[in-house]
PDB file of N, CA and C in Angstrom:
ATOM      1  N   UNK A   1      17.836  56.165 -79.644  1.00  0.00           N
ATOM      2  CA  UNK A   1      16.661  55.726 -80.326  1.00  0.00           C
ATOM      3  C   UNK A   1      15.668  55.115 -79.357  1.00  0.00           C
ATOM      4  N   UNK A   2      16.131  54.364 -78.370  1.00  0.00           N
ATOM      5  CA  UNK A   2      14.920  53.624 -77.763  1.00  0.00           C
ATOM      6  C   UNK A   2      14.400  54.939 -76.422  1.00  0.00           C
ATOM      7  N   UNK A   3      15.325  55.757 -76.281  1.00  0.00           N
ATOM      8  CA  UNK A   3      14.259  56.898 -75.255  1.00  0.00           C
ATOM      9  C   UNK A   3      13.395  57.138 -76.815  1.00  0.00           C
ATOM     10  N   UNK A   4      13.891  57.610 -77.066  1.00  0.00           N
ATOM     11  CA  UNK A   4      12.469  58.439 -78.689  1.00  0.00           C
ATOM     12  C   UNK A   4      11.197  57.127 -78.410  1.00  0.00           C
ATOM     13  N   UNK A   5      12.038  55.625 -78.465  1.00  0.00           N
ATOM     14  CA  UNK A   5      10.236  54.937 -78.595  1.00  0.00           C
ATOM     15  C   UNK A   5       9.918  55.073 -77.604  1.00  0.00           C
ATOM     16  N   UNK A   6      10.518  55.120 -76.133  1.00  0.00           N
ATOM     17  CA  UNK A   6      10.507  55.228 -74.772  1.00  0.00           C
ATOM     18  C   UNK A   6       9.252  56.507 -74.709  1.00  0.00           C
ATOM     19  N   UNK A   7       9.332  57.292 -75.305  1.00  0.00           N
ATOM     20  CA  UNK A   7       8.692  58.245 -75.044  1.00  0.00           C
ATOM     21  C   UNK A   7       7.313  58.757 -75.752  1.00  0.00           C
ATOM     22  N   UNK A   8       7.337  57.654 -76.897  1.00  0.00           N
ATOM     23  CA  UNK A   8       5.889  57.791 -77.391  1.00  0.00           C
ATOM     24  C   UNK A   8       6.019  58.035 -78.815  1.00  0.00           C
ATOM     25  N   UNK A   9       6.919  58.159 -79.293  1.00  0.00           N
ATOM     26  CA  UNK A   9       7.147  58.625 -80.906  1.00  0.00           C
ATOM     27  C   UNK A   9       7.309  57.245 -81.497  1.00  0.00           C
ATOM     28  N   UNK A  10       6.161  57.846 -83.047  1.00  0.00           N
ATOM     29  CA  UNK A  10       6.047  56.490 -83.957  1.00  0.00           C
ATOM     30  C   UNK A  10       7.658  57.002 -85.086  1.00  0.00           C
ATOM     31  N   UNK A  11       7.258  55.955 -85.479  1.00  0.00           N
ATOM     32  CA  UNK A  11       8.626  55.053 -86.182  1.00  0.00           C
ATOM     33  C   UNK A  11       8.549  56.398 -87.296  1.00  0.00           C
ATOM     34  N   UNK A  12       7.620  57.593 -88.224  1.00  0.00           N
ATOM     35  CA  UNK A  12       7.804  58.154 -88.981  1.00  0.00           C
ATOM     36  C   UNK A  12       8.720  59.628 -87.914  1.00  0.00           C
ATOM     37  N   UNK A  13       8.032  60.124 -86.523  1.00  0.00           N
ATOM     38  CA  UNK A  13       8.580  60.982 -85.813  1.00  0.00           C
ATOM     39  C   UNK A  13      10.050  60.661 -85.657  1.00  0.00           C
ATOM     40  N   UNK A  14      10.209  59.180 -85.450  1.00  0.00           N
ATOM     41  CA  UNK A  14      11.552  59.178 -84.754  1.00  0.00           C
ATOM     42  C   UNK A  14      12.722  58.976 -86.377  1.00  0.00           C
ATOM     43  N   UNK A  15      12.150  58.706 -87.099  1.00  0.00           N
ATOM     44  CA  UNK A  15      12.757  58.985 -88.431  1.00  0.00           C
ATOM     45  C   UNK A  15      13.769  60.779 -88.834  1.00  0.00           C
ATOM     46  N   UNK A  16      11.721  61.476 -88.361  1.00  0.00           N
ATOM     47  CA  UNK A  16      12.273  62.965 -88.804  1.00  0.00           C
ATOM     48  C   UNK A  16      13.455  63.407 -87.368  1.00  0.00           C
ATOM     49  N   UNK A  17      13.463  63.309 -86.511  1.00  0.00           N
ATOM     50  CA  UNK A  17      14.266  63.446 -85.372  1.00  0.00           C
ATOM     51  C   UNK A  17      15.906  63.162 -85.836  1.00  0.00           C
ATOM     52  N   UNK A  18      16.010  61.611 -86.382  1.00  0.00           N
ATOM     53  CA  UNK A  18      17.349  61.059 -86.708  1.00  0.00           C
ATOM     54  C   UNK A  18      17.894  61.476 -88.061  1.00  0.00           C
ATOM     55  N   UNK A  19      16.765  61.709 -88.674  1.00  0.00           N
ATOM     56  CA  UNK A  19      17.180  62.112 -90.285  1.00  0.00           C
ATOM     57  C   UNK A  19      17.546  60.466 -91.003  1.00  0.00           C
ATOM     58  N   UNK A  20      16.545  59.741 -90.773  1.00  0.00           N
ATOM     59  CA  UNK A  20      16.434  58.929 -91.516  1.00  0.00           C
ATOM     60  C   UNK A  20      15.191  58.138 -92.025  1.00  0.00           C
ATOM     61  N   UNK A  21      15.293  57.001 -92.523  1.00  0.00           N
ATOM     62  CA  UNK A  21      14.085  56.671 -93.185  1.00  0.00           C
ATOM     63  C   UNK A  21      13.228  55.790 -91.839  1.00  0.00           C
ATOM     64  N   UNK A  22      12.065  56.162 -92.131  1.00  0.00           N
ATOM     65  CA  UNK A  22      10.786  55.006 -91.136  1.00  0.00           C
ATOM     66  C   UNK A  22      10.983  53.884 -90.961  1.00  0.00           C
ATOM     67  N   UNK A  23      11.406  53.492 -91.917  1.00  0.00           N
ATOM     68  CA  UNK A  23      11.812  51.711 -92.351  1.00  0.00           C
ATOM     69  C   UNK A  23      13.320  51.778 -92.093  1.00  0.00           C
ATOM     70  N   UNK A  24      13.817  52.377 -91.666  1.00  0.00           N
ATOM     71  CA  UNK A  24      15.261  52.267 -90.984  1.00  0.00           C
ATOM     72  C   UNK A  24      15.290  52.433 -89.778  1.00  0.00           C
ATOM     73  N   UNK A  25      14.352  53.427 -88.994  1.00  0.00           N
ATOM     74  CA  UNK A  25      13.986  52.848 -87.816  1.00  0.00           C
ATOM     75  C   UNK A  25      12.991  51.836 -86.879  1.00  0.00           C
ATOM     76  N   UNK A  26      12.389  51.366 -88.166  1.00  0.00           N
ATOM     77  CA  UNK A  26      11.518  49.718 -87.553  1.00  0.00           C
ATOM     78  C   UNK A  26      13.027  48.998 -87.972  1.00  0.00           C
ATOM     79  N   UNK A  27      13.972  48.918 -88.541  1.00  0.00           N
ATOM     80  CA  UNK A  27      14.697  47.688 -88.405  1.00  0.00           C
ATOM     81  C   UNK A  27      15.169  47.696 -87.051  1.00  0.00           C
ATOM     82  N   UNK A  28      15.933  49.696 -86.747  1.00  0.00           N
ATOM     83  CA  UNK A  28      16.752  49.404 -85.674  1.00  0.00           C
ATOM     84  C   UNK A  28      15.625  49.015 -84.495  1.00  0.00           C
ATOM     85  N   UNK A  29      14.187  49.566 -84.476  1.00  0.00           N
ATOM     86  CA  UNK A  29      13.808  49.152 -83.622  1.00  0.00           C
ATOM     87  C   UNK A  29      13.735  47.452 -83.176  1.00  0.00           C
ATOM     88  N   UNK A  30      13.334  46.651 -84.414  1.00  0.00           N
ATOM     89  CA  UNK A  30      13.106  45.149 -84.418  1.00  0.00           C
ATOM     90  C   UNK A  30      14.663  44.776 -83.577  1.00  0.00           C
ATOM     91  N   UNK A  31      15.797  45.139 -84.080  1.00  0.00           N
ATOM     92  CA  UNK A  31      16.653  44.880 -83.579  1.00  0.00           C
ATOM     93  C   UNK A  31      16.966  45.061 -82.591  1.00  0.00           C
ATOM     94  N   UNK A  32      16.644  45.875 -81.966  1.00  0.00           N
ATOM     95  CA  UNK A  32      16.837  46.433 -80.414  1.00  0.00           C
ATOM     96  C   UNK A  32      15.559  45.362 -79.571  1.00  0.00           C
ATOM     97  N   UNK A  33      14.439  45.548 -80.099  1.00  0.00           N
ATOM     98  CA  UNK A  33      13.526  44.257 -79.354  1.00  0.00           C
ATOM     99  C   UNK A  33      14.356  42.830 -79.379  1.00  0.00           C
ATOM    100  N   UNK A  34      14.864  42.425 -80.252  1.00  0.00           N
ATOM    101  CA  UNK A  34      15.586  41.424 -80.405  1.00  0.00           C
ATOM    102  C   UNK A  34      17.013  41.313 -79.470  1.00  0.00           C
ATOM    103  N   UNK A  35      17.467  41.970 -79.694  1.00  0.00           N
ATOM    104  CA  UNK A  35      18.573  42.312 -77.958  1.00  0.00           C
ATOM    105  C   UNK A  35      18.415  41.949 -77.241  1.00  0.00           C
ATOM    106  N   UNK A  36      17.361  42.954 -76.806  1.00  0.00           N
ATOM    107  CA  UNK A  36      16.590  43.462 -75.673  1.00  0.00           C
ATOM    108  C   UNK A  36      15.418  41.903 -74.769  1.00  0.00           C
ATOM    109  N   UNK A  37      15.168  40.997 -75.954  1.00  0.00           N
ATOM    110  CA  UNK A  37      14.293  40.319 -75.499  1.00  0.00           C
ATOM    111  C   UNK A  37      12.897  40.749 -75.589  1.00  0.00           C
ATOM    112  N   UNK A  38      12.326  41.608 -75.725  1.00  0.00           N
ATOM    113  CA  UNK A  38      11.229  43.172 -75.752  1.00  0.00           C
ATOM    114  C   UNK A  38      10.349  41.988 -77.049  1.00  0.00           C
ATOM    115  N   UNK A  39       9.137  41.644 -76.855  1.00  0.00           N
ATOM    116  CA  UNK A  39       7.926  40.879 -77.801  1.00  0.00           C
ATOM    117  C   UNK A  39       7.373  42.326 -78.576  1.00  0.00           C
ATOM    118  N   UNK A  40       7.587  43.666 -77.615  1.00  0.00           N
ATOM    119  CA  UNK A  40       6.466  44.543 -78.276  1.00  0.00           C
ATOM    120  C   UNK A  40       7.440  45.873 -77.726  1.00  0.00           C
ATOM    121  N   UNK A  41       6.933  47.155 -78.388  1.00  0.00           N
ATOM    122  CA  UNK A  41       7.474  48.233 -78.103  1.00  0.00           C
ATOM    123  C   UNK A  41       7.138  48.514 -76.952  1.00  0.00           C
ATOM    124  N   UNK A  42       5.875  47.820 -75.889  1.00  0.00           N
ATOM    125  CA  UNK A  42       5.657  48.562 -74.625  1.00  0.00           C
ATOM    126  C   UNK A  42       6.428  47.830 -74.068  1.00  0.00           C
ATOM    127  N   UNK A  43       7.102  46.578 -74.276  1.00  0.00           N
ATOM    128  CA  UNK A  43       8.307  46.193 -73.137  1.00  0.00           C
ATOM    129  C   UNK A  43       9.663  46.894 -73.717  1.00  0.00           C
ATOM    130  N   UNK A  44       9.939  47.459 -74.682  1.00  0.00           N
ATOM    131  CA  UNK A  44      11.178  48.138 -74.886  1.00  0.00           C
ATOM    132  C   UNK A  44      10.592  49.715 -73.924  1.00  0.00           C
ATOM    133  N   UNK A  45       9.831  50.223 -73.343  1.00  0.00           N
ATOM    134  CA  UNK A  45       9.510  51.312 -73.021  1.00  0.00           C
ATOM    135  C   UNK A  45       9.457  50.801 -71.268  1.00  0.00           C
ATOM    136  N   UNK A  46       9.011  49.756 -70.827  1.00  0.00           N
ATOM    137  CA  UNK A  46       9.659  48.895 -69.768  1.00  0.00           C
ATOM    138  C   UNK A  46      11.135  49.131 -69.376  1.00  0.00           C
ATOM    139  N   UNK A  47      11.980  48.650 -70.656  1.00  0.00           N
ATOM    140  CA  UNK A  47      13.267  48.469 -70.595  1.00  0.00           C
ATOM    141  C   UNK A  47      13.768  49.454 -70.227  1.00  0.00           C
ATOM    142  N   UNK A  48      13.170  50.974 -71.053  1.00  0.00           N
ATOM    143  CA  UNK A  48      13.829  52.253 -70.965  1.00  0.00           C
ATOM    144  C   UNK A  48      13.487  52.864 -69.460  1.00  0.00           C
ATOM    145  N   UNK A  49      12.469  52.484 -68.956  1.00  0.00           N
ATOM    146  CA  UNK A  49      12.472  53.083 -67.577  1.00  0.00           C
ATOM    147  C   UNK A  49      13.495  52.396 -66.289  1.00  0.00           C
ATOM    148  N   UNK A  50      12.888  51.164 -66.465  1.00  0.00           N
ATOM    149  CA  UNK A  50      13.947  50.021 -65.413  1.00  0.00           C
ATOM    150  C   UNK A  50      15.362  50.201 -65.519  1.00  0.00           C
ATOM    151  N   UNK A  51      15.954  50.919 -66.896  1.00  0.00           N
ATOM    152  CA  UNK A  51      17.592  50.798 -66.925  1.00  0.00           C
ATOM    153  C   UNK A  51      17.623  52.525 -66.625  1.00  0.00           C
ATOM    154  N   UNK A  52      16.671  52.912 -66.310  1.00  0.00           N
ATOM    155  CA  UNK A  52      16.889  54.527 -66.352  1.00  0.00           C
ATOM    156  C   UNK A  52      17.122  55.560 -67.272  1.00  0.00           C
ATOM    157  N   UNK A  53      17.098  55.038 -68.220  1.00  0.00           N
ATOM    158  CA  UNK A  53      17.167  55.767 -69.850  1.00  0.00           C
ATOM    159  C   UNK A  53      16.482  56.757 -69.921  1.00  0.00           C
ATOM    160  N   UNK A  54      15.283  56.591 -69.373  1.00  0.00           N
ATOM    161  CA  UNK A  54      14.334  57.675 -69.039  1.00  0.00           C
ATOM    162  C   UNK A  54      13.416  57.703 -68.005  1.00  0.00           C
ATOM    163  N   UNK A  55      13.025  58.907 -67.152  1.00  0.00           N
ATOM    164  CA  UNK A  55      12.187  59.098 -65.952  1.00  0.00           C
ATOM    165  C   UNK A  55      10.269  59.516 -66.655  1.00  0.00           C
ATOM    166  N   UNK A  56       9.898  59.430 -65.641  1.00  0.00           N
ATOM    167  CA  UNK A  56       8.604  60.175 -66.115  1.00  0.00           C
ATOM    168  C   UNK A  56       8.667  61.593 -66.056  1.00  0.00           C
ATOM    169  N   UNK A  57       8.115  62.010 -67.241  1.00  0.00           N
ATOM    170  CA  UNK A  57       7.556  63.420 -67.308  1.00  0.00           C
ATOM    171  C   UNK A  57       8.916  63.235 -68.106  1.00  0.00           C
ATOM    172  N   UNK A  58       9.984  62.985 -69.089  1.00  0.00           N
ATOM    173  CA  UNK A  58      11.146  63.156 -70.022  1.00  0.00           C
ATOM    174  C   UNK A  58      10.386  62.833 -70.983  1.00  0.00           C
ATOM    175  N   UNK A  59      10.446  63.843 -71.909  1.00  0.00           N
ATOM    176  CA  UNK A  59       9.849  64.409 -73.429  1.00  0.00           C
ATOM    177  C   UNK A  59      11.131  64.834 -74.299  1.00  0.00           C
ATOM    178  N   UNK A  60      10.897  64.199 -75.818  1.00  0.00           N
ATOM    179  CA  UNK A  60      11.657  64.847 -76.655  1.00  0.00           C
ATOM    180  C   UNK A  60      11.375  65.842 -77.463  1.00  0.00           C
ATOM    181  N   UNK A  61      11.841  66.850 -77.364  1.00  0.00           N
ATOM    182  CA  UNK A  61      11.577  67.881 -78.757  1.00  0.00           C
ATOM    183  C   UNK A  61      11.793  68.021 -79.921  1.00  0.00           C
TER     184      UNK A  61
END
């Protein structure tokens, strides 16, 4: 889930991707900021590069 926000997809894309609801992925997202320490989705997209989760130019289809 956090490469999908890592990579630019809103909370309805990364829904249709997982097969679940929008509002099931703002919780997991809130929760993962909350982990994570992350105030905003551009420091969870921080997170995803610095731990290597994802490189530049990595796109989901």
């Amino acid at each position: 889930m956090l490469s999908l926000v890592a990579t630019g997809l809103s909370n309805t894309d990364i829904a249709e991707h997982l097969f679940v609801t929008p509002v099931t992925v703002k919780t997991h997202v809130n929760r993962a900021m909350a982990k994570l320490g992350a105030r905003d989705r551009a420091q969870l997209v921080v997170i995803a590069y610095e731990t290597g989760l994802i490189r530049a130019g990595d796109r989901q289809n």
